[in-house]
C-alpha atoms as a PDB file:
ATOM      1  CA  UNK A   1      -0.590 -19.912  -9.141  1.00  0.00           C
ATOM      2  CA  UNK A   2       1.602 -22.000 -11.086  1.00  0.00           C
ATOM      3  CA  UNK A   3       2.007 -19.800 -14.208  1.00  0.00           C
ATOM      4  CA  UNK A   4       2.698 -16.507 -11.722  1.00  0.00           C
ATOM      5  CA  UNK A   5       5.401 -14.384 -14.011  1.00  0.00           C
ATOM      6  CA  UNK A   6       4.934 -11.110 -11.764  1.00  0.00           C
ATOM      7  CA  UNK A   7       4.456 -10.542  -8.703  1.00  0.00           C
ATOM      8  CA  UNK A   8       2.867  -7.116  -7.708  1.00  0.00           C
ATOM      9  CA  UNK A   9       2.152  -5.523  -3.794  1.00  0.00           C
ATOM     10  CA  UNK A  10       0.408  -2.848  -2.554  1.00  0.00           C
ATOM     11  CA  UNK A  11       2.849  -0.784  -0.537  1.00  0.00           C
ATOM     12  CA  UNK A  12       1.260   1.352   2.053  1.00  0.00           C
ATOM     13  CA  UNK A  13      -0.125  -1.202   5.198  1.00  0.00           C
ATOM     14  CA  UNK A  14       1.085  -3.982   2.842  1.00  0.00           C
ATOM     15  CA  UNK A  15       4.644  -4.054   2.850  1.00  0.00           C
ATOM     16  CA  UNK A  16       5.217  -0.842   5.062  1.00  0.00           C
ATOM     17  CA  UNK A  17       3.568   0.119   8.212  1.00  0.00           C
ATOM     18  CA  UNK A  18       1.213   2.846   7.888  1.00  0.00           C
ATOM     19  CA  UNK A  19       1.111   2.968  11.971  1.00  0.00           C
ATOM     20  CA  UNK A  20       5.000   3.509  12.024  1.00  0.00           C
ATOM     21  CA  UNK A  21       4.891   6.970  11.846  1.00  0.00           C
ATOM     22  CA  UNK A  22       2.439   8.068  14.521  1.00  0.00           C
ATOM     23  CA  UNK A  23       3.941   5.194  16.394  1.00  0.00           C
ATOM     24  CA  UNK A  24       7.527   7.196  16.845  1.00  0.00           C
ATOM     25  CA  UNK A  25       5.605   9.759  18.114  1.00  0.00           C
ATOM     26  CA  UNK A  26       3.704   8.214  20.723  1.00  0.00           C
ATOM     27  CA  UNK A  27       5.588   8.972  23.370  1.00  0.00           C
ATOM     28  CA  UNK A  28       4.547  13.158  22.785  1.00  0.00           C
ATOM     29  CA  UNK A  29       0.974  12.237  21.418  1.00  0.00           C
ATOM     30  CA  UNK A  30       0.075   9.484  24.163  1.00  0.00           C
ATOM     31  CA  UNK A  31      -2.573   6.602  24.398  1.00  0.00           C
ATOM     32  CA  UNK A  32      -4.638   8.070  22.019  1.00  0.00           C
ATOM     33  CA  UNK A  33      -1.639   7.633  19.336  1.00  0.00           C
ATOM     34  CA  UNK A  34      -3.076   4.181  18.002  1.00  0.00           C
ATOM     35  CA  UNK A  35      -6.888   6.176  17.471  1.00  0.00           C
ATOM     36  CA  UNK A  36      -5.452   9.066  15.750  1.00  0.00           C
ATOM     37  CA  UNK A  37      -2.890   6.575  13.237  1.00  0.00           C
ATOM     38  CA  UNK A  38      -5.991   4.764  12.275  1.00  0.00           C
ATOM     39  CA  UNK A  39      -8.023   8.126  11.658  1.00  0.00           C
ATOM     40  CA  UNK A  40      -5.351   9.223   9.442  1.00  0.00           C
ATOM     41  CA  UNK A  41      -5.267   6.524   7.015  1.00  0.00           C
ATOM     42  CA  UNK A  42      -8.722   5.826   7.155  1.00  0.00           C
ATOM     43  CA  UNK A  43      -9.813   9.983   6.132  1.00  0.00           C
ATOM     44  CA  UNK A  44      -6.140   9.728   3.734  1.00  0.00           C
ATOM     45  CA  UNK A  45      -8.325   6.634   2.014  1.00  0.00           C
ATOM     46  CA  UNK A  46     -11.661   8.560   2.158  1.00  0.00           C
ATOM     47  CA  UNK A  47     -10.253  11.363  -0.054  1.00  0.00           C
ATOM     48  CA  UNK A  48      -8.303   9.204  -2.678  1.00  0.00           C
ATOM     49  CA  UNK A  49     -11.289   8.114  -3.600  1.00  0.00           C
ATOM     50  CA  UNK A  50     -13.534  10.908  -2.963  1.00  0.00           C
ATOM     51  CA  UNK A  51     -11.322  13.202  -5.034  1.00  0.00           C
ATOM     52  CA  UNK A  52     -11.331  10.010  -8.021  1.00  0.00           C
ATOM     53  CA  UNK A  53     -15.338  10.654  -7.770  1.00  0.00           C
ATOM     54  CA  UNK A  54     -15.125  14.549  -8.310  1.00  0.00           C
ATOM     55  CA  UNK A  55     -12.416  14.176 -10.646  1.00  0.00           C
ATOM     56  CA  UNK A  56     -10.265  16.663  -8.334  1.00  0.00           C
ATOM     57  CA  UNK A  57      -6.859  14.902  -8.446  1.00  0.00           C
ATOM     58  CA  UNK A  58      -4.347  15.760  -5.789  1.00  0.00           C
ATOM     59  CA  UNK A  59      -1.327  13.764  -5.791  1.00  0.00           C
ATOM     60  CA  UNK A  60      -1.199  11.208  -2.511  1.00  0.00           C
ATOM     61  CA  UNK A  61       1.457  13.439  -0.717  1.00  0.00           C
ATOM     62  CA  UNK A  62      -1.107  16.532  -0.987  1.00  0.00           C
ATOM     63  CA  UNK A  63      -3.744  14.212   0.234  1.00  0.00           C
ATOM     64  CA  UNK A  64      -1.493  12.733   3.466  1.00  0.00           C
ATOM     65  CA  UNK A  65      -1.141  16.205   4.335  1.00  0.00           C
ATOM     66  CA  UNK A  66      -4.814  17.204   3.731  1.00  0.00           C
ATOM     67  CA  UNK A  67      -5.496  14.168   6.140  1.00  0.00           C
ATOM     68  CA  UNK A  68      -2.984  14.733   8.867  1.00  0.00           C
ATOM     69  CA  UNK A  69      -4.701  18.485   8.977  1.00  0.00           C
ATOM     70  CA  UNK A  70      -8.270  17.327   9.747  1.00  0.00           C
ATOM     71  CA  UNK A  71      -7.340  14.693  11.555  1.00  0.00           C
ATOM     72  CA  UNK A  72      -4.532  16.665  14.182  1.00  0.00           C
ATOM     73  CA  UNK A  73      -7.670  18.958  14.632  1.00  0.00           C
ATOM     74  CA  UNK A  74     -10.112  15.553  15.202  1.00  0.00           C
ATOM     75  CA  UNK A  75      -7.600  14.351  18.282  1.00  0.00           C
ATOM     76  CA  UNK A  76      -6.511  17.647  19.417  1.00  0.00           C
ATOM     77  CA  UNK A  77      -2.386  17.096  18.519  1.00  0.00           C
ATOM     78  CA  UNK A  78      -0.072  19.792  18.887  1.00  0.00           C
ATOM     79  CA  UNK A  79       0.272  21.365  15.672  1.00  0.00           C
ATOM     80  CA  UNK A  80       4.005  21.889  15.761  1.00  0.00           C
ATOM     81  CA  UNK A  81       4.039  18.093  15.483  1.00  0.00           C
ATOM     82  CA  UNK A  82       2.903  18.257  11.495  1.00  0.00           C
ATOM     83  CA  UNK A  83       5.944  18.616   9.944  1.00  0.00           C
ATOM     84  CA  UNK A  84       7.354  15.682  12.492  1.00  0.00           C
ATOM     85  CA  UNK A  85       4.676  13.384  11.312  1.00  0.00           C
ATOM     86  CA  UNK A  86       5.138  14.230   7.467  1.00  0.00           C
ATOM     87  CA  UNK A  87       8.367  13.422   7.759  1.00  0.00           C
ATOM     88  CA  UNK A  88       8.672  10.531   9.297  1.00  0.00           C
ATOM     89  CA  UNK A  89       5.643   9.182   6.855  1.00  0.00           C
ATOM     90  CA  UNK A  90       7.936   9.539   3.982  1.00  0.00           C
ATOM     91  CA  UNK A  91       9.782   6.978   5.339  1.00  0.00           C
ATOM     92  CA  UNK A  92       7.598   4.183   6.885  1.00  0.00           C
ATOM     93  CA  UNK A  93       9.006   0.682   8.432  1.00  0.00           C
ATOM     94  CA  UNK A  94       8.624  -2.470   6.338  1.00  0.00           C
ATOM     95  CA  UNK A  95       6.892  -4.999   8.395  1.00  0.00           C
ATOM     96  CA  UNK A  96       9.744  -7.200   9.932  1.00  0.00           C
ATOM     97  CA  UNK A  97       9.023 -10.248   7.876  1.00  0.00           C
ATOM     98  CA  UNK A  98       9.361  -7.986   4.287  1.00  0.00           C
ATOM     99  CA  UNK A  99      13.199  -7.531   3.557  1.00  0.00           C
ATOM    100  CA  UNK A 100      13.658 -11.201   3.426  1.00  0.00           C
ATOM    101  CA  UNK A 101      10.538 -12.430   1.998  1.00  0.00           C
ATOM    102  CA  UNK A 102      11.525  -9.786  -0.988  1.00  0.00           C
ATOM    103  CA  UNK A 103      15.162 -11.478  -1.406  1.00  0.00           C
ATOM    104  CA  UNK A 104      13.976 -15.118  -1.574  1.00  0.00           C
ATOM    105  CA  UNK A 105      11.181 -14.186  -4.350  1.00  0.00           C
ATOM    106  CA  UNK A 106      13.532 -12.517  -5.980  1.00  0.00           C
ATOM    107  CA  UNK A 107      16.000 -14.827  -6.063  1.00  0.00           C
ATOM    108  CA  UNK A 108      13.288 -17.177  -7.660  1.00  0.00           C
ATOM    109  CA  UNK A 109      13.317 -14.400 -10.931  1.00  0.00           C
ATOM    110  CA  UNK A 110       9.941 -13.121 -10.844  1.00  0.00           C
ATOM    111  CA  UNK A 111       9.256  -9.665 -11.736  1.00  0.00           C
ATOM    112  CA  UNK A 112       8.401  -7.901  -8.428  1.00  0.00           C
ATOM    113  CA  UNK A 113       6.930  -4.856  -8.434  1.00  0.00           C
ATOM    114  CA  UNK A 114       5.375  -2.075  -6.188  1.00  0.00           C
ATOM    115  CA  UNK A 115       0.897  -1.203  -7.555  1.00  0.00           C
ATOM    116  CA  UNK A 116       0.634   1.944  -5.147  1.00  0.00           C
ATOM    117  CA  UNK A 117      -1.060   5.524  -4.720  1.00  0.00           C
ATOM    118  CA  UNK A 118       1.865   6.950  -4.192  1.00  0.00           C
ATOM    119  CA  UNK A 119       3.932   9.541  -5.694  1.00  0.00           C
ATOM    120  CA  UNK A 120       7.191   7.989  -7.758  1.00  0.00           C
ATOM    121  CA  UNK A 121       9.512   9.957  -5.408  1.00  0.00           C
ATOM    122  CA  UNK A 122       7.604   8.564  -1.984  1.00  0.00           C
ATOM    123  CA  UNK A 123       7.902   5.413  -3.251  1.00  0.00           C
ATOM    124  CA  UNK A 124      11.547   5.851  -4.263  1.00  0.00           C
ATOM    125  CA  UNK A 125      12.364   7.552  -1.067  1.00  0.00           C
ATOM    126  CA  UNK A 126      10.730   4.734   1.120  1.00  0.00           C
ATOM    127  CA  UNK A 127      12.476   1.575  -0.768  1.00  0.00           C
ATOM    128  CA  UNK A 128      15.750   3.452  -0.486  1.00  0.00           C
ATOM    129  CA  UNK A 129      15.418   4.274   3.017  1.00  0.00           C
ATOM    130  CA  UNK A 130      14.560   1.069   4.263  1.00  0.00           C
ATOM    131  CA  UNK A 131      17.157  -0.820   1.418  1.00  0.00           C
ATOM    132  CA  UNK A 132      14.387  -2.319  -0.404  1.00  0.00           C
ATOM    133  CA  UNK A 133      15.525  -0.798  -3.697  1.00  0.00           C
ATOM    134  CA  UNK A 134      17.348  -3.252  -5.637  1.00  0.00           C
ATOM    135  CA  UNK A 135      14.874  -5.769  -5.122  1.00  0.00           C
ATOM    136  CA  UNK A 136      12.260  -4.472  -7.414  1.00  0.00           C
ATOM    137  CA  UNK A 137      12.144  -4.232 -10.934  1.00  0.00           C
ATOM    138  CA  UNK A 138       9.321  -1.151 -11.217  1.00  0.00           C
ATOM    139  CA  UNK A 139       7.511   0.999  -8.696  1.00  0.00           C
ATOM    140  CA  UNK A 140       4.340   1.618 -10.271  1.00  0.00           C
ATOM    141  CA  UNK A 141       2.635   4.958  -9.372  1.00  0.00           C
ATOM    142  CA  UNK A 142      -1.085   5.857  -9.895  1.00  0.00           C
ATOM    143  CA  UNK A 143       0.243   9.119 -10.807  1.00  0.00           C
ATOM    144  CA  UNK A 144       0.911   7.913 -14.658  1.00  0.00           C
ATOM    145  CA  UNK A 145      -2.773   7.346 -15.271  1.00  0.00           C
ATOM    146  CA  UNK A 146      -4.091  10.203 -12.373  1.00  0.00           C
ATOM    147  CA  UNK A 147      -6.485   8.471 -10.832  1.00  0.00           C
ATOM    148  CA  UNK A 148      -6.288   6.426  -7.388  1.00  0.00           C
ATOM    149  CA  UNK A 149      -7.234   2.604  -7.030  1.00  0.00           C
ATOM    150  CA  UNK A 150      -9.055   0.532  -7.087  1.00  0.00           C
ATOM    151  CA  UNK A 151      -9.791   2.230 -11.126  1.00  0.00           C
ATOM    152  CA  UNK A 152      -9.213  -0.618 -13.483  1.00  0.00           C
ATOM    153  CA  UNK A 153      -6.997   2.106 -15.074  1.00  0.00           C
ATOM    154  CA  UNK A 154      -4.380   1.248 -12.335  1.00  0.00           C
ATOM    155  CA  UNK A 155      -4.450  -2.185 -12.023  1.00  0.00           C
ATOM    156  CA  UNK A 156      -3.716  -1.730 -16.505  1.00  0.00           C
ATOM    157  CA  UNK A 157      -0.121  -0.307 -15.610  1.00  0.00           C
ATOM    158  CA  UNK A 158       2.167  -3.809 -14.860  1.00  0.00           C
ATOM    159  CA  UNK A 159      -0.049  -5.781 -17.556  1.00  0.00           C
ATOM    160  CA  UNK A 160       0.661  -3.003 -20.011  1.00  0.00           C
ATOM    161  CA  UNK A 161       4.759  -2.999 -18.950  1.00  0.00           C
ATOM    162  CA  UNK A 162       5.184  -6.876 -18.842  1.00  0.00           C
ATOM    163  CA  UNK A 163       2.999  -7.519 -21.332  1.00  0.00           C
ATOM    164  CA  UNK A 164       1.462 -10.621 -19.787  1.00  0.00           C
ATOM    165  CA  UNK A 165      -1.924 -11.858 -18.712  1.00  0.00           C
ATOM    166  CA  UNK A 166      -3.689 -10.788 -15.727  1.00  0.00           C
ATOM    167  CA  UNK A 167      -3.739 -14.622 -14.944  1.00  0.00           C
ATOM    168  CA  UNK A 168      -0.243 -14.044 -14.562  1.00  0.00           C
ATOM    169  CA  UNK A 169       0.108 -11.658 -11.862  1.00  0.00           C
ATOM    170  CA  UNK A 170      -0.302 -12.298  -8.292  1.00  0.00           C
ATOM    171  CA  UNK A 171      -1.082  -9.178  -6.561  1.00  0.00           C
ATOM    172  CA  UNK A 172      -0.882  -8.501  -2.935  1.00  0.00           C
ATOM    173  CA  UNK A 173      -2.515  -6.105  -0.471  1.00  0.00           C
ATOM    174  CA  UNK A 174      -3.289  -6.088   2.607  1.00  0.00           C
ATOM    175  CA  UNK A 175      -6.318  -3.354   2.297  1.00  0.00           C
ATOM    176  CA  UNK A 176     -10.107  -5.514   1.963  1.00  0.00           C
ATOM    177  CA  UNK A 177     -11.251  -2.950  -1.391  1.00  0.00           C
ATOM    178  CA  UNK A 178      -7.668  -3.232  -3.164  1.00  0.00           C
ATOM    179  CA  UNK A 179      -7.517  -6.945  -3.049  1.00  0.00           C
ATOM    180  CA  UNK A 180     -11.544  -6.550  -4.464  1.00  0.00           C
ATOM    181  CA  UNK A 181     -10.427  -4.030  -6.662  1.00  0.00           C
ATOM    182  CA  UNK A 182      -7.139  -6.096  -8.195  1.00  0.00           C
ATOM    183  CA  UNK A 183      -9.098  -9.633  -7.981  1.00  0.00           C
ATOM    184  CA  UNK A 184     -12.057  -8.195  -9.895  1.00  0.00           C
ATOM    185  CA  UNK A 185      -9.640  -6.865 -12.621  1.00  0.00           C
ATOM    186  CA  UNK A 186      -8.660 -10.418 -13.173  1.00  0.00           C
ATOM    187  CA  UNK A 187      -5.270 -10.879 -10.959  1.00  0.00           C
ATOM    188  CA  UNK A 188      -4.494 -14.007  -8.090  1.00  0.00           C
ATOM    189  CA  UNK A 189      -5.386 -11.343  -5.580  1.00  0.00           C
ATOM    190  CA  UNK A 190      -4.415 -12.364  -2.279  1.00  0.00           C
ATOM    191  CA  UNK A 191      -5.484 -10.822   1.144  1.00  0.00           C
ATOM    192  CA  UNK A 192      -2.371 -10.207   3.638  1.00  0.00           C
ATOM    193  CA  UNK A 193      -4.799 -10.183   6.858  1.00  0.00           C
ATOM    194  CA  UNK A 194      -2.234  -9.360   9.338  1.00  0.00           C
ATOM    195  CA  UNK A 195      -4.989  -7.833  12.045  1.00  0.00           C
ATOM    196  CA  UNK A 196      -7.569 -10.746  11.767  1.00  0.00           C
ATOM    197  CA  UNK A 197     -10.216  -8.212   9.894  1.00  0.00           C
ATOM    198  CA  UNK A 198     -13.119  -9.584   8.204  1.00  0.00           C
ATOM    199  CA  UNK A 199     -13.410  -9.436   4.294  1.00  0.00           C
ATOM    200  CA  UNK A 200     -15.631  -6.774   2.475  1.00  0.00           C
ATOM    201  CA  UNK A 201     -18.336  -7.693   0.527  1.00  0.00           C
ATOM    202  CA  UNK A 202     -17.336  -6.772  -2.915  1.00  0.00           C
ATOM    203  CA  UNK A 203     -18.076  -9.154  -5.541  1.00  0.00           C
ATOM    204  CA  UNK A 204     -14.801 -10.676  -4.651  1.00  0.00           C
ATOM    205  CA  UNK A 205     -13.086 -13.334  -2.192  1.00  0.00           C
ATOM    206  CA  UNK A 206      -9.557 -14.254  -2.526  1.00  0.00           C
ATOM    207  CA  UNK A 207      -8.332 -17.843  -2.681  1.00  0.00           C
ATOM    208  CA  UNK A 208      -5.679 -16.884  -0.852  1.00  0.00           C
ATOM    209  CA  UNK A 209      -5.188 -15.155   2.423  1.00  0.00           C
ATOM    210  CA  UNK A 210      -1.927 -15.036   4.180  1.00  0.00           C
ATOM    211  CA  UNK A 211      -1.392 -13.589   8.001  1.00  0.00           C
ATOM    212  CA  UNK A 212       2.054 -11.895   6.849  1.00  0.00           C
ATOM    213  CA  UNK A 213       4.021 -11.970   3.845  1.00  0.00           C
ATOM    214  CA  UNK A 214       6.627 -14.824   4.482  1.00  0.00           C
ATOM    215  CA  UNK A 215       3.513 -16.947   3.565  1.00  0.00           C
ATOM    216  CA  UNK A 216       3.571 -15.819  -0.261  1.00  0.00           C
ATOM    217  CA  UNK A 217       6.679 -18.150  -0.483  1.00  0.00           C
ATOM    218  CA  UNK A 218       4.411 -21.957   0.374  1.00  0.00           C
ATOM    219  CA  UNK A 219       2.135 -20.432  -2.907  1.00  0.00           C
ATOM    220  CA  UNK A 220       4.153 -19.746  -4.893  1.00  0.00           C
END
């Protein structure tokens, strides 16, 4: 970790909460609002890389809203609500601890960067709307090489712009198969485990694992 030059996180469940959205909503959708948050992100997953296996590329926007569909239908939620839930994804809370983590490391002058499925304009829309946006120097979209994580083709994009070493970069996630995906490619992967999940088994296990993100700054 000592020769770290960039610094690279995963955005969606990493640094912003995936939850949020449904979460605002509770109050019309109910107990089961937790259930149907979780379904969500797990089918969105699913058909990232499903669609990376057919070769049937739909950007991640299409894909939320391909996923919200099925799974509105799974838990029986008022279909009115879609458009509510769409928009309110497009701009997702930061986990509390993430606005001043981000100052302090960048006050240290690494490169900090956003690795993420989504679109350039979600990911320019959600740093701006949560005043994230001067603090990173690229927001890297799978969209410049069309095919979702964990393809080794992704993981290329800040090692092509920096021009540095994997070695170099210390990539953050806090999803089991991108940490996998970015450690096997050759970066200091390391787990944010906020939920007390167990690690896959993926021909990968990060030195590292950190409950939030405030923790980056002891490793570094």
């Amino acid at each position: 970790m000592k020769n770290i030059k960039a610094i690279i996180f995963d955005a969606y469940g990493t640094l912003f909460d995936v939850n949020s959205a449904a979460e605002k909503c509770k109050d019309k959708i109910g107990d089961k609002w937790e259930g149907f948050a979780n379904f969500w992100r797990t089918t969105q997953l699913e058909y990232t890389w499903l669609r990376s296996l057919m070769k049937r590329h739909k950007d991640f926007w299409q894909i939320t809203e391909d996923s919200l569909d099925k799974s509105m239908r799974a838990f029986k939620i008022d279909p009115s609500m879609k458009n509510e839930l769409l928009n309110l994804y497009k701009v997702l809370s930061p986990f509390k601890e993430v606005p001043e983590t981000l100052k302090i490391l960048k006050e240290k002058n690494f490169k900090l960067a956003i690795l993420s499925n989504g679109t350039p304009s979600l990911l320019n829309q959600l740093v701006k709307s949560n005043n994230l946006n001067n603090l990173f120097d690229d927001l890297f979209s799978i969209e410049e090489v069309g095919v979702y994580k964990p393809d080794s083709k992704v993981y290329d994009l800040p090692i092509r712009k920096y021009e540095i070493k994997k070695s170099e970069v210390a990539f953050l996630s806090a999803n089991t198969w991108d940490v996998s995906g970015g450690g096997n490619y050759g970066f200091n992967a390391i787990w944010v485990n906020r939920n007390n999940n167990i690690f896959d088994n993926l021909d990968y296990k990060p030195n590292n694992e950190i409950k939030n993100l405030s923790e980056i700054i002891d490793i570094i």
